[in-house]
N, C-alpha and C. Protein backbone atom coordinates (compact mmCIF):
# COMPACT_ATOMS: atom_id res chain seq x y z
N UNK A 1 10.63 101.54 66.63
CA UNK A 1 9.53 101.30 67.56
C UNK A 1 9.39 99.81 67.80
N UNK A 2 9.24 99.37 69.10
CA UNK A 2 8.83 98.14 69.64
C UNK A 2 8.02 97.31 68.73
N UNK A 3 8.01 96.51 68.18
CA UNK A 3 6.51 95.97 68.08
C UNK A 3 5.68 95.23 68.89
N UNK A 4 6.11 95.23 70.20
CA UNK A 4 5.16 94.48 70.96
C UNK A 4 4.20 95.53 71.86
N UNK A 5 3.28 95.16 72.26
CA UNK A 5 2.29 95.87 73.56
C UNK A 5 2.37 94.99 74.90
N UNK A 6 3.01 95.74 75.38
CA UNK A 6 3.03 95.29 77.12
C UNK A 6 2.00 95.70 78.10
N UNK A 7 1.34 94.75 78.65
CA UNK A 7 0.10 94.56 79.16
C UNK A 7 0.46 94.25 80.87
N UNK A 8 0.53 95.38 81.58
CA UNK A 8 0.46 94.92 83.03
C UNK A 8 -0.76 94.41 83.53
N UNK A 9 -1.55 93.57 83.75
CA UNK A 9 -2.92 93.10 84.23
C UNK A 9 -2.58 92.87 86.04
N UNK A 10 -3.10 94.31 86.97
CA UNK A 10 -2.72 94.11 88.20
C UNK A 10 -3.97 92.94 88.99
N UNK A 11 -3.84 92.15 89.21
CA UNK A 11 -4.69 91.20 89.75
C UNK A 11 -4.85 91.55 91.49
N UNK A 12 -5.53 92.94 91.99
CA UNK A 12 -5.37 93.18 93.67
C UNK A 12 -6.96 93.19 94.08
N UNK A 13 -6.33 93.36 95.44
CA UNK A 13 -7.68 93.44 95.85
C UNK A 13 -7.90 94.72 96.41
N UNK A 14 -8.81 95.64 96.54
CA UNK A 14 -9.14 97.02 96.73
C UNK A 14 -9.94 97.15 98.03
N UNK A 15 -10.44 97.94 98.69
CA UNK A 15 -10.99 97.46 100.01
C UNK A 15 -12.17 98.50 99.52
N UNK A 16 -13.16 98.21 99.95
CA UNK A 16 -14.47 98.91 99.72
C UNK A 16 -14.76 100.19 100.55
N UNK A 17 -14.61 101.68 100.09
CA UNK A 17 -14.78 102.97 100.56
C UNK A 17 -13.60 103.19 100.70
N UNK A 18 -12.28 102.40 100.57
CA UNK A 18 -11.14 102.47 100.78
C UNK A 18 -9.96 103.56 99.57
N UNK A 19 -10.82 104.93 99.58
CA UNK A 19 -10.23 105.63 98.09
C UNK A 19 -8.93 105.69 98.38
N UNK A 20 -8.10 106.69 99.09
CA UNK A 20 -6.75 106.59 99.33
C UNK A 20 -6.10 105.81 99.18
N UNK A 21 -6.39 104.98 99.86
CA UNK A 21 -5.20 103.33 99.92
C UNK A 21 -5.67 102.88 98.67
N UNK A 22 -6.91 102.83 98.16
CA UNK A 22 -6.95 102.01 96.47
C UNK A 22 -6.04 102.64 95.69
N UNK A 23 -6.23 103.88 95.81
CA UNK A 23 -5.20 105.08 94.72
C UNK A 23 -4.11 104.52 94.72
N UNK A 24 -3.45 104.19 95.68
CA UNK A 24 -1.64 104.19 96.78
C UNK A 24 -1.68 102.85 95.95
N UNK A 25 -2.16 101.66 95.81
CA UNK A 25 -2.32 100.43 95.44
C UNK A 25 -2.58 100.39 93.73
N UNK A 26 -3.49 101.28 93.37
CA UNK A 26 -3.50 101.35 91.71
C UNK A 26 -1.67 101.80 91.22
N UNK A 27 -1.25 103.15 92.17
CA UNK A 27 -0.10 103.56 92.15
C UNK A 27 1.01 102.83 91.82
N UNK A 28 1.44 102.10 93.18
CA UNK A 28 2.12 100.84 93.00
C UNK A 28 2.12 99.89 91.80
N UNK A 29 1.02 99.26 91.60
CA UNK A 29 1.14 98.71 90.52
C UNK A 29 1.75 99.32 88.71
N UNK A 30 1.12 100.47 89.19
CA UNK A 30 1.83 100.91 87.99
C UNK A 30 3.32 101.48 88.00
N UNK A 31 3.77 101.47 89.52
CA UNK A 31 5.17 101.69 89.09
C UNK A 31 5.90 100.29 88.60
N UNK A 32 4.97 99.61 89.51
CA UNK A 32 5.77 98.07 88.99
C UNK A 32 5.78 97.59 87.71
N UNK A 33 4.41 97.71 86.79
CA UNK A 33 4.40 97.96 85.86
C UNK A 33 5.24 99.10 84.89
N UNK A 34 5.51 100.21 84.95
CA UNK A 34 6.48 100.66 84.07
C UNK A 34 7.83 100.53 84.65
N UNK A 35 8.55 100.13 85.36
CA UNK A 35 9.59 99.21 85.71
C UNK A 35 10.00 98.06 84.84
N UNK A 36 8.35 97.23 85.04
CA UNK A 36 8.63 96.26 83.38
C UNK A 36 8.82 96.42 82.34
N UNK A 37 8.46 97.93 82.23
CA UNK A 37 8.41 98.18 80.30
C UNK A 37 6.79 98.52 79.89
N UNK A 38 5.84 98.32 80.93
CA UNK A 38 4.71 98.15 80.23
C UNK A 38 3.99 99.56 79.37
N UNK A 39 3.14 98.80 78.69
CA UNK A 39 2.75 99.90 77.76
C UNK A 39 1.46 100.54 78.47
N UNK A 40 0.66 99.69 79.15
CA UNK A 40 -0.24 99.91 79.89
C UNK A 40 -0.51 99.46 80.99
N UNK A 41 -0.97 99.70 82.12
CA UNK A 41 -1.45 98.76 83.55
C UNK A 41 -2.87 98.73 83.47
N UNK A 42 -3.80 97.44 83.67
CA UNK A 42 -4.52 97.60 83.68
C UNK A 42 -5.07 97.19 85.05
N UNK A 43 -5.88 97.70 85.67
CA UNK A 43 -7.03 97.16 87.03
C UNK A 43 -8.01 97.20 86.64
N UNK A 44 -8.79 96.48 87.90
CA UNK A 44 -10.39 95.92 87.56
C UNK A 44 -11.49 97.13 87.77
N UNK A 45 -12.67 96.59 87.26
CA UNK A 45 -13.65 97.22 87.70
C UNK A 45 -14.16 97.64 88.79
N UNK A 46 -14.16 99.22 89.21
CA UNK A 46 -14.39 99.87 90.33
C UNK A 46 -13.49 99.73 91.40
N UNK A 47 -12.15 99.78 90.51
CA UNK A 47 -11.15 99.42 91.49
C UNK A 47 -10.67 100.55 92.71
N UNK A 48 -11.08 101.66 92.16
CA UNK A 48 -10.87 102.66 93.11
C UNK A 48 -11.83 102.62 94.59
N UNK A 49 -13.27 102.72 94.00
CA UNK A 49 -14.20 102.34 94.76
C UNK A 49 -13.54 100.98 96.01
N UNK A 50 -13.51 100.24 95.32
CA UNK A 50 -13.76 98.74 95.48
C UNK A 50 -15.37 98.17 95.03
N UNK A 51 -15.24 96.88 95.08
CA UNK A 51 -16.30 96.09 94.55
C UNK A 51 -16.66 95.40 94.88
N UNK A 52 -18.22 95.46 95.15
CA UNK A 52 -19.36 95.87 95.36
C UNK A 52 -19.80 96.92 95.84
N UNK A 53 -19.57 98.02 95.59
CA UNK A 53 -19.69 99.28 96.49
C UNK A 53 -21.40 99.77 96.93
N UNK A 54 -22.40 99.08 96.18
CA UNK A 54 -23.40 99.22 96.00
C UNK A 54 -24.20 100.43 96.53
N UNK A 55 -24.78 100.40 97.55
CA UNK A 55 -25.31 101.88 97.84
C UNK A 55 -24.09 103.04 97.98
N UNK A 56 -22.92 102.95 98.66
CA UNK A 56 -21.92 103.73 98.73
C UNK A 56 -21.73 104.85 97.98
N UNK A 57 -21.74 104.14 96.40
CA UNK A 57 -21.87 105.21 95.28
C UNK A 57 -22.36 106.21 95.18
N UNK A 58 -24.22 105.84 95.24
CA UNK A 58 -25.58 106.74 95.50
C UNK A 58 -25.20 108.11 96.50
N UNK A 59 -23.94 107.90 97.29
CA UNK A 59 -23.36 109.21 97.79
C UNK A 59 -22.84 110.42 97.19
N UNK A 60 -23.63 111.48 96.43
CA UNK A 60 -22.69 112.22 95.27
C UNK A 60 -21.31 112.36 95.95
N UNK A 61 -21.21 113.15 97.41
CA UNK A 61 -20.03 113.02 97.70
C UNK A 61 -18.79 112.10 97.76
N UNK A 62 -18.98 110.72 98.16
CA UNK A 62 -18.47 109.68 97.83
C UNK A 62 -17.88 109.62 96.17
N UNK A 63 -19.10 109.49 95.21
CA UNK A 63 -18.29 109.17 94.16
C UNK A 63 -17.76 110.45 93.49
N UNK A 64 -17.82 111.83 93.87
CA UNK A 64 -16.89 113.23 93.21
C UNK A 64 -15.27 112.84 94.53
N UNK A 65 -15.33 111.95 95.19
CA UNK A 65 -14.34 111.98 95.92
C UNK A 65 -13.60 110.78 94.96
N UNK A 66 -13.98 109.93 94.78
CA UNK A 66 -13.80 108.42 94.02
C UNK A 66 -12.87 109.62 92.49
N UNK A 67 -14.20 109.78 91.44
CA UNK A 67 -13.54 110.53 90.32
C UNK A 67 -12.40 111.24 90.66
N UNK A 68 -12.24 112.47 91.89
CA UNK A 68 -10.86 113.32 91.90
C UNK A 68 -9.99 112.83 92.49
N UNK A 69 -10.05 111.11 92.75
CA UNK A 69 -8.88 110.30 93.64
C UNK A 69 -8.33 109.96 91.91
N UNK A 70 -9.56 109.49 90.86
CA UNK A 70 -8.64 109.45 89.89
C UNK A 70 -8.11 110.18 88.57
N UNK A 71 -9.07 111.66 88.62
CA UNK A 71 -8.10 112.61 88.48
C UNK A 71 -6.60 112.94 88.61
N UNK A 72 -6.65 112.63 90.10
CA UNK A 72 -5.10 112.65 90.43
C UNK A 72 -4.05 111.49 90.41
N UNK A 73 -4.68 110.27 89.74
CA UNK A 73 -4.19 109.22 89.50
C UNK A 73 -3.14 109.60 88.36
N UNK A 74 -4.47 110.46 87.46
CA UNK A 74 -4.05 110.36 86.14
C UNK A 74 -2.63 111.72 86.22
N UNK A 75 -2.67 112.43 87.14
CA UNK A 75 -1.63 113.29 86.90
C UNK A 75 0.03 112.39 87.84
N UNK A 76 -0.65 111.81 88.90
CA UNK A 76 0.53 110.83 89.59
C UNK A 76 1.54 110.26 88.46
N UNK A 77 0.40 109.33 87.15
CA UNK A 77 1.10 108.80 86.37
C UNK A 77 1.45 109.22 85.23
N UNK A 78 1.70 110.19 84.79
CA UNK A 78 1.83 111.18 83.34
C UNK A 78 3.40 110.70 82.95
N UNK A 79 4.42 110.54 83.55
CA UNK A 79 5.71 109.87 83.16
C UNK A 79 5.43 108.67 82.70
N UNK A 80 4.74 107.92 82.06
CA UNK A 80 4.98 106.44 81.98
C UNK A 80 3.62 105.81 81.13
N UNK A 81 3.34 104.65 81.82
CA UNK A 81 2.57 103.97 80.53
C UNK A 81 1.21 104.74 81.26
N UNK A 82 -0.01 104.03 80.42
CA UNK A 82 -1.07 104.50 80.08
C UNK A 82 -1.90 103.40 81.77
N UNK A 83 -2.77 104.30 82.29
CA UNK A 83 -3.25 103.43 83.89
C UNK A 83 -5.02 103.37 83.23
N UNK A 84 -5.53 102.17 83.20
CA UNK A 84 -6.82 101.58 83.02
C UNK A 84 -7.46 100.98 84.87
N UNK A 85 -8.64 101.97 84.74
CA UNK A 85 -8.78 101.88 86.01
C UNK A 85 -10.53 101.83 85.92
N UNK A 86 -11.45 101.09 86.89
CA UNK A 86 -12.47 101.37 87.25
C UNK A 86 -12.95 102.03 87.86
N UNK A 87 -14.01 103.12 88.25
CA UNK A 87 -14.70 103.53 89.05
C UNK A 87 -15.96 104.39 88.28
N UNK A 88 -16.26 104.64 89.38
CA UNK A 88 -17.71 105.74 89.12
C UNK A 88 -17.68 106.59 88.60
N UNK A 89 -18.60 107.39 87.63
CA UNK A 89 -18.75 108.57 86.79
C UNK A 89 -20.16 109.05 86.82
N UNK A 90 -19.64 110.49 87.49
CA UNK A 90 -21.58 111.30 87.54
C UNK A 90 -21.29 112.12 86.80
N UNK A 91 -22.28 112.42 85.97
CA UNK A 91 -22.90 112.96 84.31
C UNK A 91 -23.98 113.69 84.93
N UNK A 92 -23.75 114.92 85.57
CA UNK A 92 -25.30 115.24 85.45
C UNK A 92 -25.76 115.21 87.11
N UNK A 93 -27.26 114.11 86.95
CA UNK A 93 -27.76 113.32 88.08
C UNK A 93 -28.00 111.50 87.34
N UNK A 94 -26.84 111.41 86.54
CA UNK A 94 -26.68 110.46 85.40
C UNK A 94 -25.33 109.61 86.36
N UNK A 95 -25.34 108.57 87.04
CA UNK A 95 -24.34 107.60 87.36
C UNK A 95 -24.31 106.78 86.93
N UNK A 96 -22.58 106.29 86.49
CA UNK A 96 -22.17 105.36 85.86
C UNK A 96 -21.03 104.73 86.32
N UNK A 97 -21.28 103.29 85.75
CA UNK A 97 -20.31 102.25 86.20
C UNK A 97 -19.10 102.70 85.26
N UNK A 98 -17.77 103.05 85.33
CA UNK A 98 -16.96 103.12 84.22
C UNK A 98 -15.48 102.94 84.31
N UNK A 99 -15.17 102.60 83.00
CA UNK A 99 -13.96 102.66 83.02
C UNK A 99 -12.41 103.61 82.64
N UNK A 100 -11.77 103.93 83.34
CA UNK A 100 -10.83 105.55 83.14
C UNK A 100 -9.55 104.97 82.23
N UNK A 101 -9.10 105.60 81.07
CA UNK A 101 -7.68 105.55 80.70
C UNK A 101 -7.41 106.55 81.12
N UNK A 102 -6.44 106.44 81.68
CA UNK A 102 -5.14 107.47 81.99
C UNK A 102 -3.79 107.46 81.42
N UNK A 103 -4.04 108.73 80.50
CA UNK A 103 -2.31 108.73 79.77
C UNK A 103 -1.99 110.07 79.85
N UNK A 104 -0.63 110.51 78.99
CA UNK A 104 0.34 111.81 79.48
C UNK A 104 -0.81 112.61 80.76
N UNK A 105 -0.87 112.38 81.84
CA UNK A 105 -1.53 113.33 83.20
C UNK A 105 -2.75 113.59 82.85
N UNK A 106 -3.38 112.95 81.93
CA UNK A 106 -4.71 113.17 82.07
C UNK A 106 -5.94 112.05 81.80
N UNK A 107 -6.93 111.91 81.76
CA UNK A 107 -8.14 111.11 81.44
C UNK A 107 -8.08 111.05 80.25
N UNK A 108 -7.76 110.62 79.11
CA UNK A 108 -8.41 110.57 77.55
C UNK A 108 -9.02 109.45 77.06
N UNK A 109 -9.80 109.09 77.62
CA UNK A 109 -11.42 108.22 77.67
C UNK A 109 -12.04 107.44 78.82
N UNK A 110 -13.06 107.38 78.78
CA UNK A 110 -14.01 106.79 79.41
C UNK A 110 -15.02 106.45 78.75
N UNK A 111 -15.48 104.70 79.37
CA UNK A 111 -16.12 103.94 78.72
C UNK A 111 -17.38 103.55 79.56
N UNK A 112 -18.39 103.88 79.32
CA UNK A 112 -19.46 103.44 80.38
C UNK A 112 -20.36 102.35 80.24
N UNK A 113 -20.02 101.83 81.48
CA UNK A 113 -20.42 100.46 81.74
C UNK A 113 -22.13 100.30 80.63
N UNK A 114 -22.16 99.61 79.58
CA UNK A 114 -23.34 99.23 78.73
C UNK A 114 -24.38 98.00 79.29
N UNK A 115 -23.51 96.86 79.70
CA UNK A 115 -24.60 95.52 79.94
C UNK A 115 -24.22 95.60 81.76
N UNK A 116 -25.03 96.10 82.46
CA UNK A 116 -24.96 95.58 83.51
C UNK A 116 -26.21 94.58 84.24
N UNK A 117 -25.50 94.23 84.92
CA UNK A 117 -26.00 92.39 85.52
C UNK A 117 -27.06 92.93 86.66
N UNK A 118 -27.69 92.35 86.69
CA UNK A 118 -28.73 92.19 87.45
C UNK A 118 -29.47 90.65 88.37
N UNK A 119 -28.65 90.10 88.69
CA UNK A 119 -29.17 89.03 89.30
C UNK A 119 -27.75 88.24 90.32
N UNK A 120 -28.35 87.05 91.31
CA UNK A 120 -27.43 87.12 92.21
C UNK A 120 -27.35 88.15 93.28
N UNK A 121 -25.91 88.65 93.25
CA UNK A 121 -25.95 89.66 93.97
C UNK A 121 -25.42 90.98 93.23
N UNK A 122 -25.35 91.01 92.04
CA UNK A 122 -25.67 92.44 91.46
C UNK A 122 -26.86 92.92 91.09
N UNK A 123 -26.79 94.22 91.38
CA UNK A 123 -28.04 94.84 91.37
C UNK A 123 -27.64 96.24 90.92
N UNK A 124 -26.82 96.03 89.48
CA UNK A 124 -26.41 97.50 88.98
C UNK A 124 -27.27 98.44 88.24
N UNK A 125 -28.36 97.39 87.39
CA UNK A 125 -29.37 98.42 86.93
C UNK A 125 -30.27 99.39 88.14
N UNK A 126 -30.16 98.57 89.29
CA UNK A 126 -30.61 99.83 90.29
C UNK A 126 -29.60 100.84 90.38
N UNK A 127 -28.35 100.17 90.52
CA UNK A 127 -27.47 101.70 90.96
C UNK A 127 -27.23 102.74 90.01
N UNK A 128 -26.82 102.10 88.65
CA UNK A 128 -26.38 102.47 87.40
C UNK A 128 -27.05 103.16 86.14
N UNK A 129 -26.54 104.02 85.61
CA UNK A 129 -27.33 104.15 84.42
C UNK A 129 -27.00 103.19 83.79
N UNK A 130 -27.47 102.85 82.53
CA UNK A 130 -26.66 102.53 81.28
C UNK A 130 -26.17 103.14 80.52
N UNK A 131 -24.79 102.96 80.33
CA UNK A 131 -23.85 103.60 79.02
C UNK A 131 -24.40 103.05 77.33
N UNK A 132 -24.06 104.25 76.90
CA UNK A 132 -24.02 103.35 75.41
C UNK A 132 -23.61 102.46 75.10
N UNK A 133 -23.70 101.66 73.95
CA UNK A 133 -22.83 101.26 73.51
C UNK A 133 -21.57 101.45 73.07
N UNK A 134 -20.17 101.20 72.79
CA UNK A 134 -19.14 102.04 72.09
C UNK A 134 -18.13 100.91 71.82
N UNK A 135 -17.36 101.25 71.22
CA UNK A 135 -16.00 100.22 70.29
C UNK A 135 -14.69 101.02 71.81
N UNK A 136 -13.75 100.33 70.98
CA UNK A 136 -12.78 100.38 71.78
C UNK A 136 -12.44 101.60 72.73
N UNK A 137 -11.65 101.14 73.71
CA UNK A 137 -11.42 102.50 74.37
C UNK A 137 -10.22 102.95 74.32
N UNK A 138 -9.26 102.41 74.14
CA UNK A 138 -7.40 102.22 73.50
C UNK A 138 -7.29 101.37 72.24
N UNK A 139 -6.61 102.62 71.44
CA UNK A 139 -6.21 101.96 70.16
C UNK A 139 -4.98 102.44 69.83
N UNK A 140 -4.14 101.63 69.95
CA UNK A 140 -2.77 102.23 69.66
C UNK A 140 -1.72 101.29 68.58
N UNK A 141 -1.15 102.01 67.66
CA UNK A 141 0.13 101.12 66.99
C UNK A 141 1.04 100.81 67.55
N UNK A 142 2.11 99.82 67.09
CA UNK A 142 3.12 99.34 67.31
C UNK A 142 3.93 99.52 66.21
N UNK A 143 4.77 99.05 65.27
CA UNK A 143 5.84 99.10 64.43
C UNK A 143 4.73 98.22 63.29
N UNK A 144 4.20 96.98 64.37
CA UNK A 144 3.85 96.34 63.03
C UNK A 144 2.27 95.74 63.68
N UNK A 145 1.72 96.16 64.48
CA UNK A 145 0.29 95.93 64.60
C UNK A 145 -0.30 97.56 65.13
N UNK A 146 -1.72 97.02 65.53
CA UNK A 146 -2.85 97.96 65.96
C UNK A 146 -3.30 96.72 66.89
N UNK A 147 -3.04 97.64 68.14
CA UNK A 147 -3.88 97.03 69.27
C UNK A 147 -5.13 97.69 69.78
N UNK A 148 -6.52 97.08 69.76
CA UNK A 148 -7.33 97.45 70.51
C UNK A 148 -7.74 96.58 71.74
N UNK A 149 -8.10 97.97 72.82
CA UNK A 149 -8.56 97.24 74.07
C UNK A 149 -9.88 97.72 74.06
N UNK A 150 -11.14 96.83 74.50
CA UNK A 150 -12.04 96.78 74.70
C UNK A 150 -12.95 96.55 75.31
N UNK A 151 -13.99 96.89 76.61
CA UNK A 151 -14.52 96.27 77.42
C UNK A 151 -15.99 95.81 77.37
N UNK A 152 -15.79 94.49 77.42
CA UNK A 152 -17.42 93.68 77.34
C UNK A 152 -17.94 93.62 79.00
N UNK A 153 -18.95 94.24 79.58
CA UNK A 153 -19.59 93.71 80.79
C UNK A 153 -17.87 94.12 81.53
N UNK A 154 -18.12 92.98 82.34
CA UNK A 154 -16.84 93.19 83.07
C UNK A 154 -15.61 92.93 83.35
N UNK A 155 -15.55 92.17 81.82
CA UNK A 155 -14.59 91.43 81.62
C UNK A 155 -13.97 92.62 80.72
N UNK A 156 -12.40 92.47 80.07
CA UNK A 156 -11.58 93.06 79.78
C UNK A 156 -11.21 92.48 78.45
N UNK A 157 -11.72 92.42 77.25
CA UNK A 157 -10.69 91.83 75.72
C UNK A 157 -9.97 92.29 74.93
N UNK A 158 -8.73 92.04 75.02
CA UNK A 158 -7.53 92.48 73.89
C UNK A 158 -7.82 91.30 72.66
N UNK A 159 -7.40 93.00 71.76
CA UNK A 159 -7.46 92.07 70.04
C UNK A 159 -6.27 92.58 69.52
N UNK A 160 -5.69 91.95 69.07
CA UNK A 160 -4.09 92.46 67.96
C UNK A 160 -4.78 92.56 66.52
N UNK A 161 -5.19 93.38 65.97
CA UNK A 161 -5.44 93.37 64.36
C UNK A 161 -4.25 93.79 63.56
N UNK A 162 -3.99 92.80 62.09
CA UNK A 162 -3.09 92.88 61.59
C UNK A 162 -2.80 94.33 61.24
N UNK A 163 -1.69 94.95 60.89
CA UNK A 163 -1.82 96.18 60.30
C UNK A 163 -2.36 96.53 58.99
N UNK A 164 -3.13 97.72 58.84
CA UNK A 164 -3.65 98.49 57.61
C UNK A 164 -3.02 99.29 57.10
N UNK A 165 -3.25 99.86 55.83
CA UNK A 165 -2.90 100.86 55.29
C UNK A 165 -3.70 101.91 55.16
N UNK A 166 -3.48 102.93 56.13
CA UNK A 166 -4.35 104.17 56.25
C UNK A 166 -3.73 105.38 55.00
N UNK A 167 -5.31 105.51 54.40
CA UNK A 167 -4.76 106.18 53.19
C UNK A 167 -5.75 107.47 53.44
């Protein structure tokens, strides 16, 4: 086994209400990304959406269209690395800012947005619930580490912790 973690970080821009073409564009990147080798691709927050989507969301239809654009993200990419993606999540009559892993064709976590901003020009505690708190959302070995990925606000932090001995 490798010991490294390959980190695609797609740096695009998404167009706002723009689900299809964001999908087609998350897509891309991740072929380009497992082309490289990567272990994961990651995109930004509400990348499906786009960002600022602000009232847009408040559309149930809109965001059950947003979630099953990345439903089918997650089955597009089931050959290959793991796709980290933003968008919306309705719980209920419970909306959330969040973030999707996508690995073997399916969703296996989501992380909901905890500190959102409120000043300037965000105004997510109006749109948003708040998520819990929670620890990582990818934790995976290598040969000779444990990588966790983790999301603060809206920023994105990787930690390499040395390896343990799980007994």
């Amino acid at each position: 086994m490798d010991d490294r973690f390959r980190l695609t970080l797609a740096q695009l821009n998404p167009t706002v209400g723009a689900l299809a073409a964001n999908a087609d564009k998350a897509f891309d990147a991740w072929q380009q990304g497992k082309a490289a080798g990567a272990n994961m691709v990651a995109l930004s927050e509400m990348f499906i959406t786009g960002y600022n989507a602000q009232d847009l969301v408040l559309k149930p239809a809109f965001t059950r269209a947003a979630m099953a654009a990345i439903e089918d993200l997650a089955q597009r990419t089931a050959d290959g690395p793991a796709l980290a993606i933003g968008g919306p999540y309705l719980d209920g009559d419970e909306l959330f800012n969040a973030y999707w892993i996508l690995r073997n064709g399916k969703v296996t976590s989501r992380v909901l947005k905890h500190n959102l901003p409120n000043e300037t020009v965000f105004d997510e505690v109006r749109v948003f619930n708040q998520g819990p708190p929670r620890g990582p959302w990818l934790k995976t070995r290598t040969s000779s580490k444990t990588v966790s990925l983790g999301r603060l606000c809206f920023r994105t932090r990787l930690v390499v912790l040395p390896p343990r001995r799980i007994q």
